[in-house]
C-alpha atoms as a PDB file:
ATOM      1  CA  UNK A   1      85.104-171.970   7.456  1.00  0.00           C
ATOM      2  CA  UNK A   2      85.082-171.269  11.310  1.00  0.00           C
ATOM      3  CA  UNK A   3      83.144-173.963  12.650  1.00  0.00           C
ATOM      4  CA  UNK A   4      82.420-171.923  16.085  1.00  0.00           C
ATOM      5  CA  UNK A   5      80.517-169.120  14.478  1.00  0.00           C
ATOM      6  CA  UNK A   6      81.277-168.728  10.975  1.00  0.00           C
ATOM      7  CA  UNK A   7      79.142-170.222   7.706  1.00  0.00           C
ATOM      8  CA  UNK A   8      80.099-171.947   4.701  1.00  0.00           C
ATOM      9  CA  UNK A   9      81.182-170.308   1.610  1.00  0.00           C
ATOM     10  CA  UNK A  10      78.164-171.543  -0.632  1.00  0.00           C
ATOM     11  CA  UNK A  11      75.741-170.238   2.217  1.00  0.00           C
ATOM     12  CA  UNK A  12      77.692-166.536   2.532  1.00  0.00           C
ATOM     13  CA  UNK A  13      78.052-166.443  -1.515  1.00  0.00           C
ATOM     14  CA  UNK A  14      73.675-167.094  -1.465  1.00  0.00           C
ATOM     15  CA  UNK A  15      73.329-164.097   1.249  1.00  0.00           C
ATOM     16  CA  UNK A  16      75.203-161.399  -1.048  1.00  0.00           C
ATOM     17  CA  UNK A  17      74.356-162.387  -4.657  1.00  0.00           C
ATOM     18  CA  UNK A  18      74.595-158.862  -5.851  1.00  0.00           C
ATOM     19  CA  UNK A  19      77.059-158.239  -3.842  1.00  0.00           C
ATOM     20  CA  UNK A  20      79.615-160.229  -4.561  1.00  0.00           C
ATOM     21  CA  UNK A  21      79.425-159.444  -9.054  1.00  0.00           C
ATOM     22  CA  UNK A  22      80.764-155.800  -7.582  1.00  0.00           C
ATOM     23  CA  UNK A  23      83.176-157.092  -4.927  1.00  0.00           C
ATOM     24  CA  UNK A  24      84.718-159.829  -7.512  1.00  0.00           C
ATOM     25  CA  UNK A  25      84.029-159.143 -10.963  1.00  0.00           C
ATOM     26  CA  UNK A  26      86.585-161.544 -11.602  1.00  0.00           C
ATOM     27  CA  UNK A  27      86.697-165.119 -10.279  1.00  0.00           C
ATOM     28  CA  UNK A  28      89.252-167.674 -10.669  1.00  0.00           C
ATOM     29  CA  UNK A  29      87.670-171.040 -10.030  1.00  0.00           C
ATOM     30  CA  UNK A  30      88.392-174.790 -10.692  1.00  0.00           C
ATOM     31  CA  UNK A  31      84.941-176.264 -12.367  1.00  0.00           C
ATOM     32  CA  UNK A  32      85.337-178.031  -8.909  1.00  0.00           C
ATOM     33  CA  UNK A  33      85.254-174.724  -7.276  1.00  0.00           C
ATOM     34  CA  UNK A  34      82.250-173.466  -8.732  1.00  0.00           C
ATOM     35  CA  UNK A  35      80.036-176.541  -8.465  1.00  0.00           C
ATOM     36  CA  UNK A  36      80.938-176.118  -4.677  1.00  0.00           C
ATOM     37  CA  UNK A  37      80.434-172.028  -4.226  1.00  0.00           C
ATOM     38  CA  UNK A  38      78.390-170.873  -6.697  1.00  0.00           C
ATOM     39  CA  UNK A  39      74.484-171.958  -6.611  1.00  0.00           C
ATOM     40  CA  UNK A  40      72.856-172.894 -10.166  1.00  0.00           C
ATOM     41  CA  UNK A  41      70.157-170.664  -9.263  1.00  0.00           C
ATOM     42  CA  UNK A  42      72.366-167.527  -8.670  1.00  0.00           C
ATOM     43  CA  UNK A  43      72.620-164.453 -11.018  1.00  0.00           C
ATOM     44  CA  UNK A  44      74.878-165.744 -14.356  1.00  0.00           C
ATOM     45  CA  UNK A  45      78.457-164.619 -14.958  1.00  0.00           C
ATOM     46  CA  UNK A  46      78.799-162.249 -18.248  1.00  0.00           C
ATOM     47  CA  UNK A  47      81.685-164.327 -19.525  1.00  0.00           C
ATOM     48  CA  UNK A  48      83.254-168.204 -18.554  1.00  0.00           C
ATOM     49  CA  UNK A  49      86.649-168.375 -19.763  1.00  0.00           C
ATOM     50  CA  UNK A  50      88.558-172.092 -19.592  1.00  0.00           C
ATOM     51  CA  UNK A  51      92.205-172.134 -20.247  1.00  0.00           C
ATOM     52  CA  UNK A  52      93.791-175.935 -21.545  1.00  0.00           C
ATOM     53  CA  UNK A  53      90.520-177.228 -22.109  1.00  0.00           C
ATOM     54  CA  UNK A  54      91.689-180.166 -24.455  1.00  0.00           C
ATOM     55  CA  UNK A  55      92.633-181.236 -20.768  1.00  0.00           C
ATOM     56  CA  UNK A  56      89.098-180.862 -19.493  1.00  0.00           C
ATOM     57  CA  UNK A  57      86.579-183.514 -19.504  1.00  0.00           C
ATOM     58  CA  UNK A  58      83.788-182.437 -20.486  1.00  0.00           C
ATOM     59  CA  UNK A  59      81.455-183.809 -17.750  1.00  0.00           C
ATOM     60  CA  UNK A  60      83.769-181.222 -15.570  1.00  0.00           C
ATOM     61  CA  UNK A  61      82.786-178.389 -17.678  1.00  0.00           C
ATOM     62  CA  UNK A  62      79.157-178.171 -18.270  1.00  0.00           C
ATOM     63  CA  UNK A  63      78.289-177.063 -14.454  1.00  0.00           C
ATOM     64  CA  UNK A  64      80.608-173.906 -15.119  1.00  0.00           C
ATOM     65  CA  UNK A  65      79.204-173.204 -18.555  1.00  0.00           C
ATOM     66  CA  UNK A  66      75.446-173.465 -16.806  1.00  0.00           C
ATOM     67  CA  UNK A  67      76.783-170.572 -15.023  1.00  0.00           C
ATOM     68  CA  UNK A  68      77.537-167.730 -17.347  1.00  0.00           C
ATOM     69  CA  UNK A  69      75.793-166.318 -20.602  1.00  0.00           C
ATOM     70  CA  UNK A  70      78.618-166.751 -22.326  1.00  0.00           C
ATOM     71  CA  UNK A  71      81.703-168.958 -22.828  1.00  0.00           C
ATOM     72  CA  UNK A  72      85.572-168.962 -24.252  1.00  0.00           C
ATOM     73  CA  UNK A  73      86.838-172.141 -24.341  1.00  0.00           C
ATOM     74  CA  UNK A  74      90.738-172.056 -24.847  1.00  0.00           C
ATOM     75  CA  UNK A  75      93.016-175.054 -25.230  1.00  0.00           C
ATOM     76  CA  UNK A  76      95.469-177.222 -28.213  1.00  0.00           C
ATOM     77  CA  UNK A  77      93.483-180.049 -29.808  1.00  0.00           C
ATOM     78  CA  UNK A  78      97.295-181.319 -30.420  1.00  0.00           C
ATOM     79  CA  UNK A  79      98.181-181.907 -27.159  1.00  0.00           C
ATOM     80  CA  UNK A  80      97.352-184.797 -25.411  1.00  0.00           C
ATOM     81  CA  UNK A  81      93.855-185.724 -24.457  1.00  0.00           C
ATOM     82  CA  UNK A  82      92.597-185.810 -20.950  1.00  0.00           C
ATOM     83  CA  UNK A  83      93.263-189.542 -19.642  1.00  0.00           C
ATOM     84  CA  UNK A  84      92.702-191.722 -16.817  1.00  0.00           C
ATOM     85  CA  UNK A  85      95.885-193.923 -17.171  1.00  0.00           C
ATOM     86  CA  UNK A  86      97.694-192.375 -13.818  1.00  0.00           C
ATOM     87  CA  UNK A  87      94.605-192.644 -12.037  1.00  0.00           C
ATOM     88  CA  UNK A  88      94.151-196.665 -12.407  1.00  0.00           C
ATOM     89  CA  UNK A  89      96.448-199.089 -11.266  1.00  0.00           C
ATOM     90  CA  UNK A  90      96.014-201.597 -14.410  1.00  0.00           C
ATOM     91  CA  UNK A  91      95.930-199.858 -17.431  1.00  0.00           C
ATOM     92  CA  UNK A  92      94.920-202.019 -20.666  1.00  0.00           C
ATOM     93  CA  UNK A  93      97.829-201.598 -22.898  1.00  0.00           C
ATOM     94  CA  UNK A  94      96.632-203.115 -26.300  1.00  0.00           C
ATOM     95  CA  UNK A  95      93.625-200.588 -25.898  1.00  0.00           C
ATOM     96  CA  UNK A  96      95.602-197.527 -24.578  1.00  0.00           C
ATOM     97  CA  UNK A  97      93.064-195.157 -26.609  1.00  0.00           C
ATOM     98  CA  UNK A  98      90.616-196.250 -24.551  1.00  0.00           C
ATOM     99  CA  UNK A  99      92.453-194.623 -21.491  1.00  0.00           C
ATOM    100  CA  UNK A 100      91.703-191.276 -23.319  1.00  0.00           C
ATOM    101  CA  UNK A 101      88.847-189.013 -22.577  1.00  0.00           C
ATOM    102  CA  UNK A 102      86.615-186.294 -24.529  1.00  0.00           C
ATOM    103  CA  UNK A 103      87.899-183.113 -23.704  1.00  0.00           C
ATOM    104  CA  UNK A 104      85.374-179.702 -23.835  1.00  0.00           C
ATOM    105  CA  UNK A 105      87.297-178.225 -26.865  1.00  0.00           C
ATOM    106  CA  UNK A 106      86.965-181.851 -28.845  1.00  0.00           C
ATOM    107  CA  UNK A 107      83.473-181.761 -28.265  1.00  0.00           C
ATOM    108  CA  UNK A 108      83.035-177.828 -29.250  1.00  0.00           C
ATOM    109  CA  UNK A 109      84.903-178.673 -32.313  1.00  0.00           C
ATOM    110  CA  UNK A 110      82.861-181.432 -33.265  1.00  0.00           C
ATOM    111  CA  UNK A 111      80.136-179.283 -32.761  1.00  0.00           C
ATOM    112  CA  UNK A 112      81.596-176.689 -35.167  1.00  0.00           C
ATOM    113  CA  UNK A 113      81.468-173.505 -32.658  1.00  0.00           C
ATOM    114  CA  UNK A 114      83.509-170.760 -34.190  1.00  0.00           C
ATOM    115  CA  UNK A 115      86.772-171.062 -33.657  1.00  0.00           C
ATOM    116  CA  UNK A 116      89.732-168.937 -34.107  1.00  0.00           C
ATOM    117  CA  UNK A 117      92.996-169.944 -34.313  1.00  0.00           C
ATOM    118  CA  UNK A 118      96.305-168.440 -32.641  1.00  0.00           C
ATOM    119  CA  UNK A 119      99.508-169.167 -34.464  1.00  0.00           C
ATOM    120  CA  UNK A 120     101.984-167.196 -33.110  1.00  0.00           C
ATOM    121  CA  UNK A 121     104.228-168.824 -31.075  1.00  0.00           C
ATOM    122  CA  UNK A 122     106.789-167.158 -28.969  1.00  0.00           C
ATOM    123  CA  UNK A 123     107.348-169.527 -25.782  1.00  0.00           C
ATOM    124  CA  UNK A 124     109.768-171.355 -26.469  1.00  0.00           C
ATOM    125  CA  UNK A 125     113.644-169.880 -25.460  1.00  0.00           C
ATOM    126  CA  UNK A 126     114.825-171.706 -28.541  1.00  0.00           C
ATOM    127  CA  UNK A 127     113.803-172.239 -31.728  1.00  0.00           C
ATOM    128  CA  UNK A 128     114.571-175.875 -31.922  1.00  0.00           C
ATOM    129  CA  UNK A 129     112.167-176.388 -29.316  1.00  0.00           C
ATOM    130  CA  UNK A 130     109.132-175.982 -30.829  1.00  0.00           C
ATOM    131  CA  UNK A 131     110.447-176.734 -34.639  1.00  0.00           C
ATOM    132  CA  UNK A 132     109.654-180.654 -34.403  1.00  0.00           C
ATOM    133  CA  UNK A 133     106.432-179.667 -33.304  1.00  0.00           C
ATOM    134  CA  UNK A 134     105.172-177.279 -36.091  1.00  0.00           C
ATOM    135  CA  UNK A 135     106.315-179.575 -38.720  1.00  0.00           C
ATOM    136  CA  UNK A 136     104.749-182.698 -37.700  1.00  0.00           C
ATOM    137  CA  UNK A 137     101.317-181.297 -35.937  1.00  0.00           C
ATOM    138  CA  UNK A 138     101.105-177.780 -36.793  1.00  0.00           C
ATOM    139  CA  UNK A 139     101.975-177.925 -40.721  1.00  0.00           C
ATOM    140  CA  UNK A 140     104.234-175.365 -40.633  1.00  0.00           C
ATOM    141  CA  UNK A 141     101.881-172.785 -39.659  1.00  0.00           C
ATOM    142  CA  UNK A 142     103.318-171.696 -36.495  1.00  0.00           C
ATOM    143  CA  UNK A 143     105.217-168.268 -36.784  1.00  0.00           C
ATOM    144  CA  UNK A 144     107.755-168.998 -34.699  1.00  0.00           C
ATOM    145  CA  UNK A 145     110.857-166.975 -33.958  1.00  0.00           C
ATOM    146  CA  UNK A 146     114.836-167.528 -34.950  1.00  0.00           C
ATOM    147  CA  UNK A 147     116.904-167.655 -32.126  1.00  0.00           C
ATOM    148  CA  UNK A 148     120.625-165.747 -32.065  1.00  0.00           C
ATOM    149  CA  UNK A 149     122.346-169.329 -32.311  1.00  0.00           C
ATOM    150  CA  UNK A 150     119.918-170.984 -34.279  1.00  0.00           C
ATOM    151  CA  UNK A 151     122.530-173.403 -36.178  1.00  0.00           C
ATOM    152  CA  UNK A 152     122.927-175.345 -32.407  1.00  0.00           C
ATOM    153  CA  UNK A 153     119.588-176.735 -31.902  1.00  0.00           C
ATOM    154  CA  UNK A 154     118.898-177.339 -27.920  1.00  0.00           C
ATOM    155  CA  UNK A 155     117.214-181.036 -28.740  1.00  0.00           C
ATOM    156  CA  UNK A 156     118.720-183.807 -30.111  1.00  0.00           C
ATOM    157  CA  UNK A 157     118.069-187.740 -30.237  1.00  0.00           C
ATOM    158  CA  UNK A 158     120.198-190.112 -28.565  1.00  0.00           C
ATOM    159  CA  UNK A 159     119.506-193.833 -29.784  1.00  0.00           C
ATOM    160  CA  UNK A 160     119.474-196.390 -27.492  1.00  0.00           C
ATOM    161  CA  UNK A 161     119.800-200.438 -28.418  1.00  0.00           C
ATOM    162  CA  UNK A 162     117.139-201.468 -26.271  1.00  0.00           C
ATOM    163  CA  UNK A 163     113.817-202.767 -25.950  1.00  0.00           C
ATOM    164  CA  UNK A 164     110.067-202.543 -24.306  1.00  0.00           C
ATOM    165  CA  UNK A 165     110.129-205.504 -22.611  1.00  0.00           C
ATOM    166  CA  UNK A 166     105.790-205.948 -22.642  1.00  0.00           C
ATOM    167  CA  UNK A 167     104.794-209.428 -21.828  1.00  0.00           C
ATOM    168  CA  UNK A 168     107.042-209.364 -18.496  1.00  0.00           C
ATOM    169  CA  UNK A 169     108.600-206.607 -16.398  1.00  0.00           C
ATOM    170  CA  UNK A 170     107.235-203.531 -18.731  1.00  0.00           C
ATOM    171  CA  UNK A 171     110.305-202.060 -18.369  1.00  0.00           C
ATOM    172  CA  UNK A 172     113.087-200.689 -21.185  1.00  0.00           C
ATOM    173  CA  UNK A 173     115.943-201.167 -18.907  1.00  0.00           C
ATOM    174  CA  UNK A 174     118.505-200.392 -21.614  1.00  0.00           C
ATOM    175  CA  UNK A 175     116.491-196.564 -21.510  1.00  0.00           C
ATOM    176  CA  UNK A 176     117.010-196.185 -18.003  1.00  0.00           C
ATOM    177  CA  UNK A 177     120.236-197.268 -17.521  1.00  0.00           C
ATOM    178  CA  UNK A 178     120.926-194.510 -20.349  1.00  0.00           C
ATOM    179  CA  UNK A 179     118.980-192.193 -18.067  1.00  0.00           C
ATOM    180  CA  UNK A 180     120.674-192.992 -15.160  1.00  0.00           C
ATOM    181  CA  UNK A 181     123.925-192.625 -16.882  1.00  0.00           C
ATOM    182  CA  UNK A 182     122.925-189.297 -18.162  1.00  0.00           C
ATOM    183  CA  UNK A 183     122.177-187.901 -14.573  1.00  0.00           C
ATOM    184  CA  UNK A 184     125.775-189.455 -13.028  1.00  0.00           C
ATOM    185  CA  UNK A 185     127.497-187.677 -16.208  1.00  0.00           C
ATOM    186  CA  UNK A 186     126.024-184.608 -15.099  1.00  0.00           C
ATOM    187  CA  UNK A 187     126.375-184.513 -11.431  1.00  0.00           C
ATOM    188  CA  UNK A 188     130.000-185.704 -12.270  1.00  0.00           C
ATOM    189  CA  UNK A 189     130.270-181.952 -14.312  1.00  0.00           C
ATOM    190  CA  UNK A 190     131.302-179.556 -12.022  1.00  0.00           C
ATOM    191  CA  UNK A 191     129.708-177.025 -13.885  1.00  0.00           C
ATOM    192  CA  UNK A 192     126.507-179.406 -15.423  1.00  0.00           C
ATOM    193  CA  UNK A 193     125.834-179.774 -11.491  1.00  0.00           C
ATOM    194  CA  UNK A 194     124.731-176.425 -10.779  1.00  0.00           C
ATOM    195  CA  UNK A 195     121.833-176.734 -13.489  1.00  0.00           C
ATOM    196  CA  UNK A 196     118.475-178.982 -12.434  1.00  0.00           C
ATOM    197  CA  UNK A 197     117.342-181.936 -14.322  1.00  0.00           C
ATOM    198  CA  UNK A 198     113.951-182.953 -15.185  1.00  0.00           C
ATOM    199  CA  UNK A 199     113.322-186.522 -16.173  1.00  0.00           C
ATOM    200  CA  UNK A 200     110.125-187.548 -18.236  1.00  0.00           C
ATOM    201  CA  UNK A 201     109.118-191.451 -19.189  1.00  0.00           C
ATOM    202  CA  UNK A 202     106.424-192.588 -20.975  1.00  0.00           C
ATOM    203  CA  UNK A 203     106.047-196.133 -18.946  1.00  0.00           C
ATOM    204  CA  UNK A 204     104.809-196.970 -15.713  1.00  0.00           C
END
């Protein structure tokens, strides 16, 4: 917006309402996004399309669904449910389901919408990587792909005598130091050091 002699986005998006369908047919918008631009009252989209909806809240979604005639709503009810536990600074840990949220695609599915279900699977460089997966969440179902070294699988579990210390410093400090001796190993590696290392936890 040019606040000399310009005008919002929501006002210049009112002015052209025809307009606009033929200069974007195709909008890419956070459900933010639209509740911001795009007026309730305007003409509706043919088609709303959300991608990793079992992230989306639902509360986030129904202003972009007002907006079109019809709606796709595309996401994994195995991953992970939307949560507010990084957006609190005291989560309840004896309740941590509570943390979770109702996602669109929980609610459509509750709702029995017609669904249809992809099961090819060809993301994953390896195998291995998605093999732990389809057996314990996917029952198998996944038609996944061999890889040309498939005896080496690319994940393996490392055990670690140690403990999640709750009641004090919520800490595993046995894990970390494991973590931490992981990364020195690596940087150590003359040729380990060339490759970068992500690092996920599941505490605090």
């Amino acid at each position: 917006r040019n606040n000399a002699r310009g005008i919002s986005i929501r006002k210049l998006f009112d002015q052209i309402p025809t307009l606009l369908s033929r200069m974007c047919p195709c909008m890419l918008m956070s459900p933010l996004s639209v509740a911001q631009f795009i007026d309730t009252d305007a003409d509706k989209f043919d088609l709303i399309v959300f991608d990793e909806a079992s992230q989306m809240p639902t509360y986030e979604a129904v202003g972009a669904i007002a907006r079109g005639k019809n709606v796709i709503i595309v996401g994994d009810p195995k991953q992970m449910p939307p949560t507010s536990f990084f957006s609190v600074s005291t989560v309840d840990e004896d309740n941590i389901e509570m943390e979770d949220l109702e996602s669109i695609l929980d609610d459509c599915l509750a709702l029995s919408i017609p669904s249809k279900y992809l099961l090819w699977h060809y993301r994953s460089k390896h195998e291995s990587l998605i093999a732990f997966s389809n057996s314990e969440y996917y029952d198998n179902k996944l038609m996944t792909f061999p890889s040309p070294d498939n005896i080496e699988s690319k994940v393996r579990i490392v055990n670690i005598n140690g403990y999640y210390d709750k009641g004090k410093s919520r800490q595993n400090r046995a894990e970390a130091q494991a973590v931490v001796n992981e990364i020195a190993r690596r940087l150590r590696s003359e040729e380990l050091r060339k490759k970068s290392i992500g690092v996920v936890t599941f505490s605090i």
